[in-house]
Protein backbone atom coordinates (compact mmCIF):
# COMPACT_ATOMS: atom_id res chain seq x y z
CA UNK A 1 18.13 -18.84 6.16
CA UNK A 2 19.77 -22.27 6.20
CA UNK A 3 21.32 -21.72 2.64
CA UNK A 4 21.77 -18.77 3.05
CA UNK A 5 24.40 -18.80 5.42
CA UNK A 6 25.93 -21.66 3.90
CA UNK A 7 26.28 -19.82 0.73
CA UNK A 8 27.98 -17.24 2.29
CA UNK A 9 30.07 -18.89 4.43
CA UNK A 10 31.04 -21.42 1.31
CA UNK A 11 31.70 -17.68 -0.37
CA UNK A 12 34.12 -16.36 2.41
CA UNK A 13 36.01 -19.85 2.63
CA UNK A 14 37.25 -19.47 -0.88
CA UNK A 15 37.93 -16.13 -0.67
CA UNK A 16 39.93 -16.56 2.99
CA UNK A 17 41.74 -19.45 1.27
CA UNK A 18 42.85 -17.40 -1.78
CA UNK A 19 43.95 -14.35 0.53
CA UNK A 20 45.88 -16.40 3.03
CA UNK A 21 48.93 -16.74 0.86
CA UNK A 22 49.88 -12.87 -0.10
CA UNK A 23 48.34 -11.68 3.39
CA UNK A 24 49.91 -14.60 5.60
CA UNK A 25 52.23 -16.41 3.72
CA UNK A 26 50.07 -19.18 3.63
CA UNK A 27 50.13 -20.66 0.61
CA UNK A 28 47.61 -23.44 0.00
CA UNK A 29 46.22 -22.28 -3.25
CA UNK A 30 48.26 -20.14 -5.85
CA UNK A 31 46.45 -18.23 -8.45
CA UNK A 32 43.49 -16.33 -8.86
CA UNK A 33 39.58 -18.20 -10.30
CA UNK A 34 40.76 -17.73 -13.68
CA UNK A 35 43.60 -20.49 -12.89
CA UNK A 36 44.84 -21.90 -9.59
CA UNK A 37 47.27 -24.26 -8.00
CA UNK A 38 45.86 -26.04 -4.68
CA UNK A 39 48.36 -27.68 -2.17
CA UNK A 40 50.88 -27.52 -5.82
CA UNK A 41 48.96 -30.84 -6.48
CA UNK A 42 45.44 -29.82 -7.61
CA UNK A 43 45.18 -27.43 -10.78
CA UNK A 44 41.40 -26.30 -11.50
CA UNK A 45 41.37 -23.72 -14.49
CA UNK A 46 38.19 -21.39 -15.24
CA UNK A 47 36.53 -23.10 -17.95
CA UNK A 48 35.80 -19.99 -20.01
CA UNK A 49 39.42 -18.99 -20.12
CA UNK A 50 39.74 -23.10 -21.40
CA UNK A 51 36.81 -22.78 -23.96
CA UNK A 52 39.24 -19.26 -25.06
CA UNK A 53 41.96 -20.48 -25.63
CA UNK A 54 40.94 -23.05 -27.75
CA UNK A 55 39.16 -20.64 -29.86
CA UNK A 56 42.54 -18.73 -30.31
CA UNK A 57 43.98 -21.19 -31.80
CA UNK A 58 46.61 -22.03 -29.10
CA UNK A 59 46.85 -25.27 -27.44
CA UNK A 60 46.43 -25.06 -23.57
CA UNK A 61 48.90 -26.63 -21.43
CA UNK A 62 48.70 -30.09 -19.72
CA UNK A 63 48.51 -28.65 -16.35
CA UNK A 64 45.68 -26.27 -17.33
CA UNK A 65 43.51 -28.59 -19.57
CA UNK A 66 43.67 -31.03 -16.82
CA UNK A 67 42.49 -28.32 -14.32
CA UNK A 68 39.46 -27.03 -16.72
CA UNK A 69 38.59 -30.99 -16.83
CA UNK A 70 38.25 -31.10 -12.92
CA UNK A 71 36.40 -28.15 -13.07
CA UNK A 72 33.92 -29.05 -15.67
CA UNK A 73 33.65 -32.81 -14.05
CA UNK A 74 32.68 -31.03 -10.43
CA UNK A 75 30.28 -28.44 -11.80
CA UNK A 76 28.58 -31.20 -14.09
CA UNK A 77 27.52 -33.56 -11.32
CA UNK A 78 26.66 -30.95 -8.91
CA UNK A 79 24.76 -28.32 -11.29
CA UNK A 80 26.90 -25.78 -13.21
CA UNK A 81 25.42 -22.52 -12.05
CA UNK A 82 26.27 -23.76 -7.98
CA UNK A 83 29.49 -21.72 -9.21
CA UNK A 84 27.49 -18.77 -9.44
CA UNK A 85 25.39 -19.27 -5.92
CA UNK A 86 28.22 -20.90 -4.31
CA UNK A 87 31.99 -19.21 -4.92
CA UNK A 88 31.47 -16.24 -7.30
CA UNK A 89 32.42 -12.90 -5.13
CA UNK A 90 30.25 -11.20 -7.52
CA UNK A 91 27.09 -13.11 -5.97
CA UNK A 92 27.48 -11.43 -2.64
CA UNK A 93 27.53 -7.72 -4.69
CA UNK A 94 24.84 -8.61 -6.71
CA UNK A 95 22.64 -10.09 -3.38
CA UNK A 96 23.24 -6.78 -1.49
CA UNK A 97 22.26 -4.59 -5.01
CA UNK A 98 19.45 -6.79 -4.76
CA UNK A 99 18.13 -6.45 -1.51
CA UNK A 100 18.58 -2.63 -1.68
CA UNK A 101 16.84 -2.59 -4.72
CA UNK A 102 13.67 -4.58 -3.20
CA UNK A 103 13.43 -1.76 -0.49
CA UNK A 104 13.47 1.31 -2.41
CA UNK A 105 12.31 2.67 -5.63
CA UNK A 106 15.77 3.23 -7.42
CA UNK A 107 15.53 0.88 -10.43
CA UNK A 108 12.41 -0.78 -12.22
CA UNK A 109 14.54 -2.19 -15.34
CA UNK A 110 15.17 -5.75 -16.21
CA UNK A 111 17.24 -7.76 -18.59
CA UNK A 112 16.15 -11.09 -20.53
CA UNK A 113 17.45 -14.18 -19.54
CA UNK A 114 18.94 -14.98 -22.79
CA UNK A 115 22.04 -11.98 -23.13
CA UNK A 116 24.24 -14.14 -20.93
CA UNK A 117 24.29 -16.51 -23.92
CA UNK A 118 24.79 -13.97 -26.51
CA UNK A 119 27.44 -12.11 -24.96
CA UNK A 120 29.25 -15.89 -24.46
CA UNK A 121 28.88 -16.14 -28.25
CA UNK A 122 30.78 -12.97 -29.09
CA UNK A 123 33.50 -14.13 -26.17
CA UNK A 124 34.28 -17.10 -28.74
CA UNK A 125 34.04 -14.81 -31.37
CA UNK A 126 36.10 -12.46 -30.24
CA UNK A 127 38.83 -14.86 -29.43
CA UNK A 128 38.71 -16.80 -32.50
CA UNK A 129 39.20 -13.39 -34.33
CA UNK A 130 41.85 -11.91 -32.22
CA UNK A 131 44.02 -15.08 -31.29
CA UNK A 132 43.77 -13.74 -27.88
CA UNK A 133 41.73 -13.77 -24.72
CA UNK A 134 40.75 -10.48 -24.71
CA UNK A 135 37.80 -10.93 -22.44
CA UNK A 136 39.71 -11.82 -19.63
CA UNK A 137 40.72 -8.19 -19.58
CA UNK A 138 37.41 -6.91 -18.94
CA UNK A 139 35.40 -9.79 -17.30
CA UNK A 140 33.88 -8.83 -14.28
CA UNK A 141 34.46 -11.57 -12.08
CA UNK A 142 37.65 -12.34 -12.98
CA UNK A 143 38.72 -8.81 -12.12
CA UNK A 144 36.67 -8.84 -8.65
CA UNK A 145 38.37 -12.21 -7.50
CA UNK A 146 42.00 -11.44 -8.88
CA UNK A 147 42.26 -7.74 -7.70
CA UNK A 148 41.21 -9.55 -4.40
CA UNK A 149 43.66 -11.97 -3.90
CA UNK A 150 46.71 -9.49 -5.86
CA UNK A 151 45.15 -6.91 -3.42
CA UNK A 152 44.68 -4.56 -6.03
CA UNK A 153 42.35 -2.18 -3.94
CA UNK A 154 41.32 0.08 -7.29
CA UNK A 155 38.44 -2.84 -7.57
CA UNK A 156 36.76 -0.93 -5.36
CA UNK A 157 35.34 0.93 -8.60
CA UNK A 158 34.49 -1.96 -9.91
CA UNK A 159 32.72 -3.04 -7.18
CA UNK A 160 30.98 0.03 -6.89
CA UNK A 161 30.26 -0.50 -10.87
CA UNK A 162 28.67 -3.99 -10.64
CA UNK A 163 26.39 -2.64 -7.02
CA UNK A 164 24.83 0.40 -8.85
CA UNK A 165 24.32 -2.07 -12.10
CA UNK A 166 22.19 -4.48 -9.71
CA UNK A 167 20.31 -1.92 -8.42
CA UNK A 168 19.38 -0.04 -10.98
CA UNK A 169 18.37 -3.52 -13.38
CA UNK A 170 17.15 -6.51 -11.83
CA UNK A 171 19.40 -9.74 -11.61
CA UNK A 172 22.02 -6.88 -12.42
CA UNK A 173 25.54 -8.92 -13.94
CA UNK A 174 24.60 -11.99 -12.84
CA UNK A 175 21.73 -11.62 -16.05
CA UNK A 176 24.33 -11.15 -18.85
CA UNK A 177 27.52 -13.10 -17.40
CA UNK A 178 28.99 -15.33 -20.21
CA UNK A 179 30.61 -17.62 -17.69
CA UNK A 180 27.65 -18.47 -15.67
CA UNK A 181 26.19 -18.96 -19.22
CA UNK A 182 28.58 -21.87 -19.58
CA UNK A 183 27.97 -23.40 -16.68
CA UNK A 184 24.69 -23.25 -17.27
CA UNK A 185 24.84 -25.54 -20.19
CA UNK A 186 26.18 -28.09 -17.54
CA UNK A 187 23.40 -27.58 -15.57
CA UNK A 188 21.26 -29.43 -18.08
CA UNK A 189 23.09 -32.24 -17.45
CA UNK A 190 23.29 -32.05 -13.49
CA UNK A 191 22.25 -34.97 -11.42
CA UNK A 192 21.93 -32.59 -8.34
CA UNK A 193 18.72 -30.62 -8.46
CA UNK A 194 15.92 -28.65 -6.73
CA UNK A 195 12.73 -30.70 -6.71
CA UNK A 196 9.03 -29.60 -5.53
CA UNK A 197 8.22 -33.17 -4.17
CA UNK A 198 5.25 -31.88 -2.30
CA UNK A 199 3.44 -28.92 -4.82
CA UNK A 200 0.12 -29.91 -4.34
CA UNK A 201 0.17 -28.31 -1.19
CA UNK A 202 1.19 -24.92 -2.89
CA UNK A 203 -0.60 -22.03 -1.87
CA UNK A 204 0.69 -19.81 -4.15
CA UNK A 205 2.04 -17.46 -1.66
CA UNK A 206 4.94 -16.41 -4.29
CA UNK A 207 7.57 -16.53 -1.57
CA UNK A 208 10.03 -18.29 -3.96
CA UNK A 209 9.41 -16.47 -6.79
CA UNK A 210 10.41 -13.13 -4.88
CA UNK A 211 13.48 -14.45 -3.86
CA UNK A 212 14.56 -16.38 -6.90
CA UNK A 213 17.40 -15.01 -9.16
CA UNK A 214 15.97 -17.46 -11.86
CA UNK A 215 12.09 -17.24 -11.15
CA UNK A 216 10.95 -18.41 -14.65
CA UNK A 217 12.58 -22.19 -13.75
CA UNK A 218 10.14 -22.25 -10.84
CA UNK A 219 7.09 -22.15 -13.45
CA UNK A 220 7.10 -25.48 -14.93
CA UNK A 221 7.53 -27.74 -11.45
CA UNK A 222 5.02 -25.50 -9.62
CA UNK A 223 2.07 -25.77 -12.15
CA UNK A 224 1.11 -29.66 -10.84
CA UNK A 225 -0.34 -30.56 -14.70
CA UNK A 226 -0.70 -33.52 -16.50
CA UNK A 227 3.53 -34.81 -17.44
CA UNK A 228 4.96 -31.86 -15.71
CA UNK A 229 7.67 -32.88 -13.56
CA UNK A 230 8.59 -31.46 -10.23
CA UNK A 231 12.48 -31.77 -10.93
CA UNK A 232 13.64 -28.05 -12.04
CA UNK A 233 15.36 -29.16 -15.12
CA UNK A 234 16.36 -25.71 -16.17
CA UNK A 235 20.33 -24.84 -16.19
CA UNK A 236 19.52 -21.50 -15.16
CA UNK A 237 18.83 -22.52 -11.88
CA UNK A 238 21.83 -21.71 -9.74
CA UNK A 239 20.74 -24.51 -6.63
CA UNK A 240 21.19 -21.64 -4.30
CA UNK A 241 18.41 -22.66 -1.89
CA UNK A 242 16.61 -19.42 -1.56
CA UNK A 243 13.15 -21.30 -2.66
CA UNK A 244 13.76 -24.04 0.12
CA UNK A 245 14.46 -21.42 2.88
CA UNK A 246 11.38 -18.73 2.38
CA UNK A 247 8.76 -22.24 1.47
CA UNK A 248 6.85 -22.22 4.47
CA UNK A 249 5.08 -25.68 2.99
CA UNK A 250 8.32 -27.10 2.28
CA UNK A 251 7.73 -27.71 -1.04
CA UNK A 252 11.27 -27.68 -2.20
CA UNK A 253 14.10 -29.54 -1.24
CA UNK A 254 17.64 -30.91 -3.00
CA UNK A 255 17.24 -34.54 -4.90
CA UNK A 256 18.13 -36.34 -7.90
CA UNK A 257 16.89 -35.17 -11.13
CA UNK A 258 15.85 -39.16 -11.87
């Protein structure tokens, strides 16, 4: 449970960082994900609400294109989805919907792997036709991580909302998000990624695949054929470890993607 922990702890950090400023005065980083100020030195800007602003047809300030530059640089080199795995609050709702709905009967459905990308299409869309970013308003994480740091305690609802969702549909928000369908584009591009160095000692067990968020990027490096590689190419994958802890072969493990 190596990464695991890590990913939680990584998780909690961010959040504890973010909340030390209105509930101790603390203020090393001002802001919420969508846009932040660390140490008044560092800005990192959500690249979605970048990409958005574009679209309207307004230009973005200095301060906030050079934060959504940072951002993008980071993600690029160490895969764009570690967002999702790493720092979204929505990962930890969607993990415990998950594990719940493992144990119990309560939901059977499941969503394609492709609506994130779709639903990041009409975001553009809808901000090129509006001249606003509308989508701010209602995007999920966005709402988690600034009702959490403004200590708006309705998100409880929302919480609530996104739990139920991952229950009741497999890979529940984390399916359809548009911004961890941006970042997955990066991800293409990623240096940093999960390899299966040793899969001829695979014995199918299916460990990973059970624990995977992403299980169809496991296909490809696990099949062993002629000019498959073992590198999991895929920008889907969100490098969150889970294959590397439950491997009891130790097939998997972080590497370059060259």
């Amino acid at each position: 449970m190596k990464y695991l922990l890590l990913r939680r702890l990584s998780q909690l950090m961010i959040l504890t960082v973010f909340l030390l400023g209105p509930l101790a005065g603390i203020w090393l980083v001002q802001g919420s994900m969508a846009g932040s100020m660390t140490l008044e030195v560092l800005p990192l800007t959500d690249p979605l609400v970048l990409l958005q602003t574009f679209f309207t047809g307004h230009s973005p300030s200095a301060t906030a294109l050079a934060g959504g530059v940072i951002v993008l640089g980071f993600y690029l080199l160490v895969g764009g989805r570690v967002f999702c795995s790493w720092v979204c609050p929505i990962n930890m709702i969607n993990d415990g919907a998950g594990w719940i709905r493992q144990r119990t009967s309560m939901g059977d459905g499941s969503l394609g792997t492709t609506l994130r990308y779709w639903l990041l299409g009409f975001v553009g869309i809808l901000a090129f036709t509006t001249g606003v970013t509308g989508w701010e308003d209602s995007n999920p994480v966005n709402i988690v991580s600034r009702s959490l740091v403004f200590l708006h305690w309705q998100v409880i609802w929302v919480i609530l909302s996104l739990f139920l969702f991952g229950i009741l549909l497999k890979g529940g928000w984390c399916r359809i998000c548009p911004t961890g369908a941006l970042y997955s584009l990066l991800g293409y591009l990623s240096p940093l990624k999960v390899r299966s160095s040793n899969r001829e000692t695979c014995d199918h067990c299916n460990a990973c695949y059970q624990v995977c968020p992403e299980p169809q990027v496991l296909v490809t490096p696990l099949k062993n054929s002629a000019g498959s590689s073992p590198v999991i190419l895929s920008g889907q994958c969100t490098n969150c470890g889970r294959c590397i802890d439950v491997c009891h072969k130790n097939i998997f493990k972080f590497g370059s993607r060259f």
